[in-house]
N, C-alpha and C. Protein backbone atom coordinates (compact mmCIF):
# COMPACT_ATOMS: atom_id res chain seq x y z
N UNK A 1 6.33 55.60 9.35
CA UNK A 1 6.18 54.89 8.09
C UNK A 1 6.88 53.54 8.22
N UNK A 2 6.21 52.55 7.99
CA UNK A 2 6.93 51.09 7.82
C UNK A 2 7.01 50.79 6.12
N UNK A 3 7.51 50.26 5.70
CA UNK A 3 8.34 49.37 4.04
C UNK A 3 8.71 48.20 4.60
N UNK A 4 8.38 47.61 5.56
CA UNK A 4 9.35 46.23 5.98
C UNK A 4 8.89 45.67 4.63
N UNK A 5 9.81 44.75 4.50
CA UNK A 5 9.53 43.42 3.08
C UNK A 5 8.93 44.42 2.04
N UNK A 6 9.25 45.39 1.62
CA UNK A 6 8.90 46.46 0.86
C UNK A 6 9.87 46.44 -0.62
N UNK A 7 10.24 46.44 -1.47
CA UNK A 7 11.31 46.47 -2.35
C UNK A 7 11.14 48.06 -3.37
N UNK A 8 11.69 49.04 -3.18
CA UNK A 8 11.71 50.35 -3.65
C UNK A 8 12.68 50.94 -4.76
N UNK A 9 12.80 51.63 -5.92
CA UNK A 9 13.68 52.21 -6.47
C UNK A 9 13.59 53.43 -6.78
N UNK A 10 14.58 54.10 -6.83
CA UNK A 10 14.82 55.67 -6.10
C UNK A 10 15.96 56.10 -7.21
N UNK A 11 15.48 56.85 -8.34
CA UNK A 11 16.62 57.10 -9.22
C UNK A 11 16.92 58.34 -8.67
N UNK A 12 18.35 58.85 -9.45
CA UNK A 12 18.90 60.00 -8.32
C UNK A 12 19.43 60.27 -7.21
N UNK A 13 19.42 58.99 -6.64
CA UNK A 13 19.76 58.29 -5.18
C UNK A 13 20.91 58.67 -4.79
N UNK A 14 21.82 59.06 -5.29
CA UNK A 14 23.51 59.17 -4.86
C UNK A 14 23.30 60.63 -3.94
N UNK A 15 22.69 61.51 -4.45
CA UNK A 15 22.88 62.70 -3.47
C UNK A 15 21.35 63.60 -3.44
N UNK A 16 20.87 64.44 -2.83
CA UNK A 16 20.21 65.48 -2.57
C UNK A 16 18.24 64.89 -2.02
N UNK A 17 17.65 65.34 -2.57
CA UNK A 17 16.05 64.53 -2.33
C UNK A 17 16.21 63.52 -2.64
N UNK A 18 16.69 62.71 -3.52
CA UNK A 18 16.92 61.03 -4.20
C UNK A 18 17.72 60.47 -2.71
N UNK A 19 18.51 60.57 -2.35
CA UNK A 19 19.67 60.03 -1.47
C UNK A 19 18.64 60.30 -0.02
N UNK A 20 17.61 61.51 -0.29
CA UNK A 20 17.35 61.41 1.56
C UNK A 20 15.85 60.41 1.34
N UNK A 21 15.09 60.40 0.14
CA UNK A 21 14.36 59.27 -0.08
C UNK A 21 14.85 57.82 -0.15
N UNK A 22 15.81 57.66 -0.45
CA UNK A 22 16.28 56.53 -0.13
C UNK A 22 16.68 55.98 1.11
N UNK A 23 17.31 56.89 1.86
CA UNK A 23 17.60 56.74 3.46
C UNK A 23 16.12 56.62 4.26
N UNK A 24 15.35 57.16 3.76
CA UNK A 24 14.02 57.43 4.86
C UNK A 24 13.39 55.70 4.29
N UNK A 25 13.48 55.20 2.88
CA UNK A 25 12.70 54.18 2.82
C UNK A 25 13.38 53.01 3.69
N UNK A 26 14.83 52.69 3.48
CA UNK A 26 15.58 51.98 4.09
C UNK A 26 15.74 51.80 5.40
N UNK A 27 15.32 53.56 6.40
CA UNK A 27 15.25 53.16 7.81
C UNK A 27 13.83 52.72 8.02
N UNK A 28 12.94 52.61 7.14
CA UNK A 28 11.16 52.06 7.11
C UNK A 28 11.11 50.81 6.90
N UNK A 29 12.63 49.87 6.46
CA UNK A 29 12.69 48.20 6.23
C UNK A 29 13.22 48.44 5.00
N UNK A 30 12.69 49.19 4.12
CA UNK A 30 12.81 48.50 2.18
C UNK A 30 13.67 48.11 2.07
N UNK A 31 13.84 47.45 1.05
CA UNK A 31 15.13 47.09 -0.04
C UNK A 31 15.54 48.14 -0.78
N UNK A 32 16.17 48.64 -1.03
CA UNK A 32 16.25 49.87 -2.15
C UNK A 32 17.34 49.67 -2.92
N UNK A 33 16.88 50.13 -4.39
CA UNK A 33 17.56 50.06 -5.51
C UNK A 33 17.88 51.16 -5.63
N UNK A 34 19.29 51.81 -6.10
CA UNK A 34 19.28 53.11 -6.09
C UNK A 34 19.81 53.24 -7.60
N UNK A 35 19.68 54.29 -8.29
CA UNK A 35 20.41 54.37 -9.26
C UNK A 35 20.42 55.81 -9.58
N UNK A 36 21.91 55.98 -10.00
CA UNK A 36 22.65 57.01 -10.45
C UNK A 36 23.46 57.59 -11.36
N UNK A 37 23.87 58.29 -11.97
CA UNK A 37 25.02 58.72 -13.10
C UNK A 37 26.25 58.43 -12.72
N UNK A 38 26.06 58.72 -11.07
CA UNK A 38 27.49 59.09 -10.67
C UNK A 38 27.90 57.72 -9.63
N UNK A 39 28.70 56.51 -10.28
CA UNK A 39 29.21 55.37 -9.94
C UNK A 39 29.60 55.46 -8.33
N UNK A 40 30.76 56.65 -8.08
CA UNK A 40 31.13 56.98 -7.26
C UNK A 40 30.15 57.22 -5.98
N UNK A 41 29.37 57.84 -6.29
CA UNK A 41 28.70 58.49 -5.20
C UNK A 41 27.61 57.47 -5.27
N UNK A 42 26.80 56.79 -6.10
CA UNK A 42 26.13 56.09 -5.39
C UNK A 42 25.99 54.94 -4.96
N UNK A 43 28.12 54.52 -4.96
CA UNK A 43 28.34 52.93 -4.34
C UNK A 43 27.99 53.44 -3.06
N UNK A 44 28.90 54.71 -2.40
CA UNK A 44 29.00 55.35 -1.22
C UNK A 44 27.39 55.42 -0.55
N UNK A 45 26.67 56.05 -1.64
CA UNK A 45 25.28 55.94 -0.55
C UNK A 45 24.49 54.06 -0.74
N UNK A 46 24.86 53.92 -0.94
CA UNK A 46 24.74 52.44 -0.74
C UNK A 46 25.10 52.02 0.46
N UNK A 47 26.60 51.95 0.65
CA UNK A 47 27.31 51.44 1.44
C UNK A 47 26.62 52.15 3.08
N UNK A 48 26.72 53.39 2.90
CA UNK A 48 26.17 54.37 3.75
C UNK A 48 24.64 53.42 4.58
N UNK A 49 23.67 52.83 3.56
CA UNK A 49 22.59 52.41 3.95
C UNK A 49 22.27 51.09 4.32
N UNK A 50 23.96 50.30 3.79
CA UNK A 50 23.85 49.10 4.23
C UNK A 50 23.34 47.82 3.21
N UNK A 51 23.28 46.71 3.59
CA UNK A 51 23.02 45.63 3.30
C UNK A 51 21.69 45.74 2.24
N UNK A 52 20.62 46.45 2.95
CA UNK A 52 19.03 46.52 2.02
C UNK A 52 19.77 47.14 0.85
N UNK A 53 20.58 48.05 0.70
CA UNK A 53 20.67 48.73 -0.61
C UNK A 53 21.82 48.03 -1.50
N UNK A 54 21.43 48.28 -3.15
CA UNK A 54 21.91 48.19 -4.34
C UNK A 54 21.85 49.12 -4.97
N UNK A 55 23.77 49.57 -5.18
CA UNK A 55 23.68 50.35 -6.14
C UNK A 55 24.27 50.17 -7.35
N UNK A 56 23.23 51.12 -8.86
CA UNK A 56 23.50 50.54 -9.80
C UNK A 56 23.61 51.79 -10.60
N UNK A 57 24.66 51.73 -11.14
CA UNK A 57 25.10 53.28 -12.21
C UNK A 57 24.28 53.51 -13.20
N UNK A 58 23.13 54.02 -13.65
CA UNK A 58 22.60 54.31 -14.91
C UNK A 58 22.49 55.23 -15.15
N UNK A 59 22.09 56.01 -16.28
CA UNK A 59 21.52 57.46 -17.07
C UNK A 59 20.02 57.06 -17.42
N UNK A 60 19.59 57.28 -16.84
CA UNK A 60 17.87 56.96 -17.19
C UNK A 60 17.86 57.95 -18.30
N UNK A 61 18.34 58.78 -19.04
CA UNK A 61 18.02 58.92 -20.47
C UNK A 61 18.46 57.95 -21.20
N UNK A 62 19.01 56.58 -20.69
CA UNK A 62 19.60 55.43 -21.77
C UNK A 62 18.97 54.96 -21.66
N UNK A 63 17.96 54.33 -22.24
CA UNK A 63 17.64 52.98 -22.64
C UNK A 63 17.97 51.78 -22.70
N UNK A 64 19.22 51.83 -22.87
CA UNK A 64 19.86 50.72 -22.78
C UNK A 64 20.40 50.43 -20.96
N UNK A 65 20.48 51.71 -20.79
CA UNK A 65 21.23 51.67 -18.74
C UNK A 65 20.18 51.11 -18.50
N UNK A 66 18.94 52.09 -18.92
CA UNK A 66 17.46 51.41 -17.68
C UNK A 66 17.25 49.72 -18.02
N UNK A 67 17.51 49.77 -19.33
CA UNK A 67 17.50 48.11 -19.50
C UNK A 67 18.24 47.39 -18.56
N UNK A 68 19.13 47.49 -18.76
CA UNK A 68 20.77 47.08 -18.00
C UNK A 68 20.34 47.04 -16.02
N UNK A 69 19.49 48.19 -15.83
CA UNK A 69 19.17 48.45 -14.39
C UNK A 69 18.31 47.45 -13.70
N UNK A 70 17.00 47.16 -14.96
CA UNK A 70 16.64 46.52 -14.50
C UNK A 70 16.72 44.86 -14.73
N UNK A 71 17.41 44.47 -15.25
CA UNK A 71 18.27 43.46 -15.76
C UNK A 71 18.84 43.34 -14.06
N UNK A 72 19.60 44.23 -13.69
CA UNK A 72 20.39 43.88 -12.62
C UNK A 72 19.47 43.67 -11.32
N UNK A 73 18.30 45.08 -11.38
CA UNK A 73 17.19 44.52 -9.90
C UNK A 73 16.73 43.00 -9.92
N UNK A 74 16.42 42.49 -10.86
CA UNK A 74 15.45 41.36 -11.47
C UNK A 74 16.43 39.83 -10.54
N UNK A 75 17.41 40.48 -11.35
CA UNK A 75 18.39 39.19 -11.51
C UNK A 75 19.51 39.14 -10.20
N UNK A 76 19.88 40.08 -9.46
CA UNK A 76 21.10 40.67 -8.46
C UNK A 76 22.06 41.21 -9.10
N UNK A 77 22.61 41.49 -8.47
CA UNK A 77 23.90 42.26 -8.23
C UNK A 77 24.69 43.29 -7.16
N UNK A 78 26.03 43.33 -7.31
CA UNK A 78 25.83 44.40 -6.02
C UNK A 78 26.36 43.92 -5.13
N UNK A 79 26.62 41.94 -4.71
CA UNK A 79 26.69 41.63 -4.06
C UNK A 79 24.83 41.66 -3.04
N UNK A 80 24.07 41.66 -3.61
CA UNK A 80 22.46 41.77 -3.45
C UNK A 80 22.06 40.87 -3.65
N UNK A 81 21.23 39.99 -2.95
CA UNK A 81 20.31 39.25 -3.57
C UNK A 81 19.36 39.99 -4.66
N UNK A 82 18.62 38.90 -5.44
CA UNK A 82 18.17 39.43 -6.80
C UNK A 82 16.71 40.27 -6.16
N UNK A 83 15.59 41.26 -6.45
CA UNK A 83 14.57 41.93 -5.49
C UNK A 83 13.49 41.00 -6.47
N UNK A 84 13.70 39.44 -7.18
CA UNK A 84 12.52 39.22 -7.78
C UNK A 84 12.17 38.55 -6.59
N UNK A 85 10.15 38.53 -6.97
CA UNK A 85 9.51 38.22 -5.32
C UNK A 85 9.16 39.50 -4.54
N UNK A 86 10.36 40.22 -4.69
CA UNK A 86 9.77 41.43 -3.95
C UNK A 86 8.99 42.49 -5.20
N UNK A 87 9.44 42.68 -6.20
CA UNK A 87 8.40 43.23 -7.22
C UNK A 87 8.14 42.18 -8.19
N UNK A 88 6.87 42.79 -8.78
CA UNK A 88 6.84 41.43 -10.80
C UNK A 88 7.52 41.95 -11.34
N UNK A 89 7.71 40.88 -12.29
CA UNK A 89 8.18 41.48 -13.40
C UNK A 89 7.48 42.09 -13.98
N UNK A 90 5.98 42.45 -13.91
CA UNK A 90 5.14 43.44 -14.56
C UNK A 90 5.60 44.97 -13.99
N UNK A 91 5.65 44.77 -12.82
CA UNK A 91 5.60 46.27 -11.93
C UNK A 91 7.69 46.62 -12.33
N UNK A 92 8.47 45.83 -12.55
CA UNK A 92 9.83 46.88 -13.27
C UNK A 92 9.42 47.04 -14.38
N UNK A 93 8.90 46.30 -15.47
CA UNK A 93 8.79 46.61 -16.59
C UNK A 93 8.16 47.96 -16.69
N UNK A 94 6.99 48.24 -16.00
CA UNK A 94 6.29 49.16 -15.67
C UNK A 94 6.95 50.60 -15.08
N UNK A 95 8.34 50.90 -13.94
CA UNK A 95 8.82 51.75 -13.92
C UNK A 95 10.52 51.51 -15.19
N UNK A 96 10.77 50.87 -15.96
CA UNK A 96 11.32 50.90 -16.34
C UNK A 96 10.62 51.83 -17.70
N UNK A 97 9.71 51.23 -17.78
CA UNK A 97 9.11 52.08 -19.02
C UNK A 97 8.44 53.60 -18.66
N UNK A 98 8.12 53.61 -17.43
CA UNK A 98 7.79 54.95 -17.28
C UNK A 98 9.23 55.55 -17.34
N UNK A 99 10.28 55.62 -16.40
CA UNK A 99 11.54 55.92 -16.82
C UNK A 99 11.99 56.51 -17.72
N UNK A 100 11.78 55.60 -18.86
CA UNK A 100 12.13 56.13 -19.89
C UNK A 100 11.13 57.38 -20.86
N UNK A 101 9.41 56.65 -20.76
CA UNK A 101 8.57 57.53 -21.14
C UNK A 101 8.80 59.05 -20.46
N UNK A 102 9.39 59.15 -19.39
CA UNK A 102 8.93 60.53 -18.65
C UNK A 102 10.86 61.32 -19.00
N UNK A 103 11.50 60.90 -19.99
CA UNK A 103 12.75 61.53 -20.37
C UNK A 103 12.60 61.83 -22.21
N UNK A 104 11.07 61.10 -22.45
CA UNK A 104 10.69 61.80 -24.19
C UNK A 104 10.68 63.07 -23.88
């Protein structure tokens, strides 16, 4: 599988299927956004994956986090360059709102 110049986000990312999807996109090139509940654990799998990855603490049952999340992919953070260019702003708006639609 290649992702080179790929830009990906992977909620759940700090540990278990989320964390080994994120590792498998990142050794394929991506960029990956990871996001998690748990601050702790998913600076660590960040760090773990290197430079392509950003991690960003949210509760995707918030509304306001996923806002906040993607506020941060759009724009940087992280010490990250920002991933605009690598997605639209149609296509976060788009998993930002599924996100949230798929926690009604």
């Amino acid at each position: 599988m290649t992702a080179a110049g790929q830009a990906a986000l992977v909620t759940g990312a700090a540990r278990g299927i989320g964390l080994a999807i994120a590792r498998r996109l990142a050794a394929a090139g991506a960029r990956v956004a990871l996001l998690d509940i748990d601050q702790a654990r998913v600076t660590a799998a960040a760090r773990e994956l290197g430079g392509t990855a950003m991690p960003i603490t949210a509760d995707v049952t918030r509304t306001v986090d996923v806002e906040a999340a993607v506020e941060q992919i759009t724009n940087g953070g992280g010490g990250m360059p920002a991933f605009e260019g690598q997605l639209s702003q149609q296509e976060i708006e788009d998993v930002a709102a599924y996100v949230v639609a798929s926690q009604g």
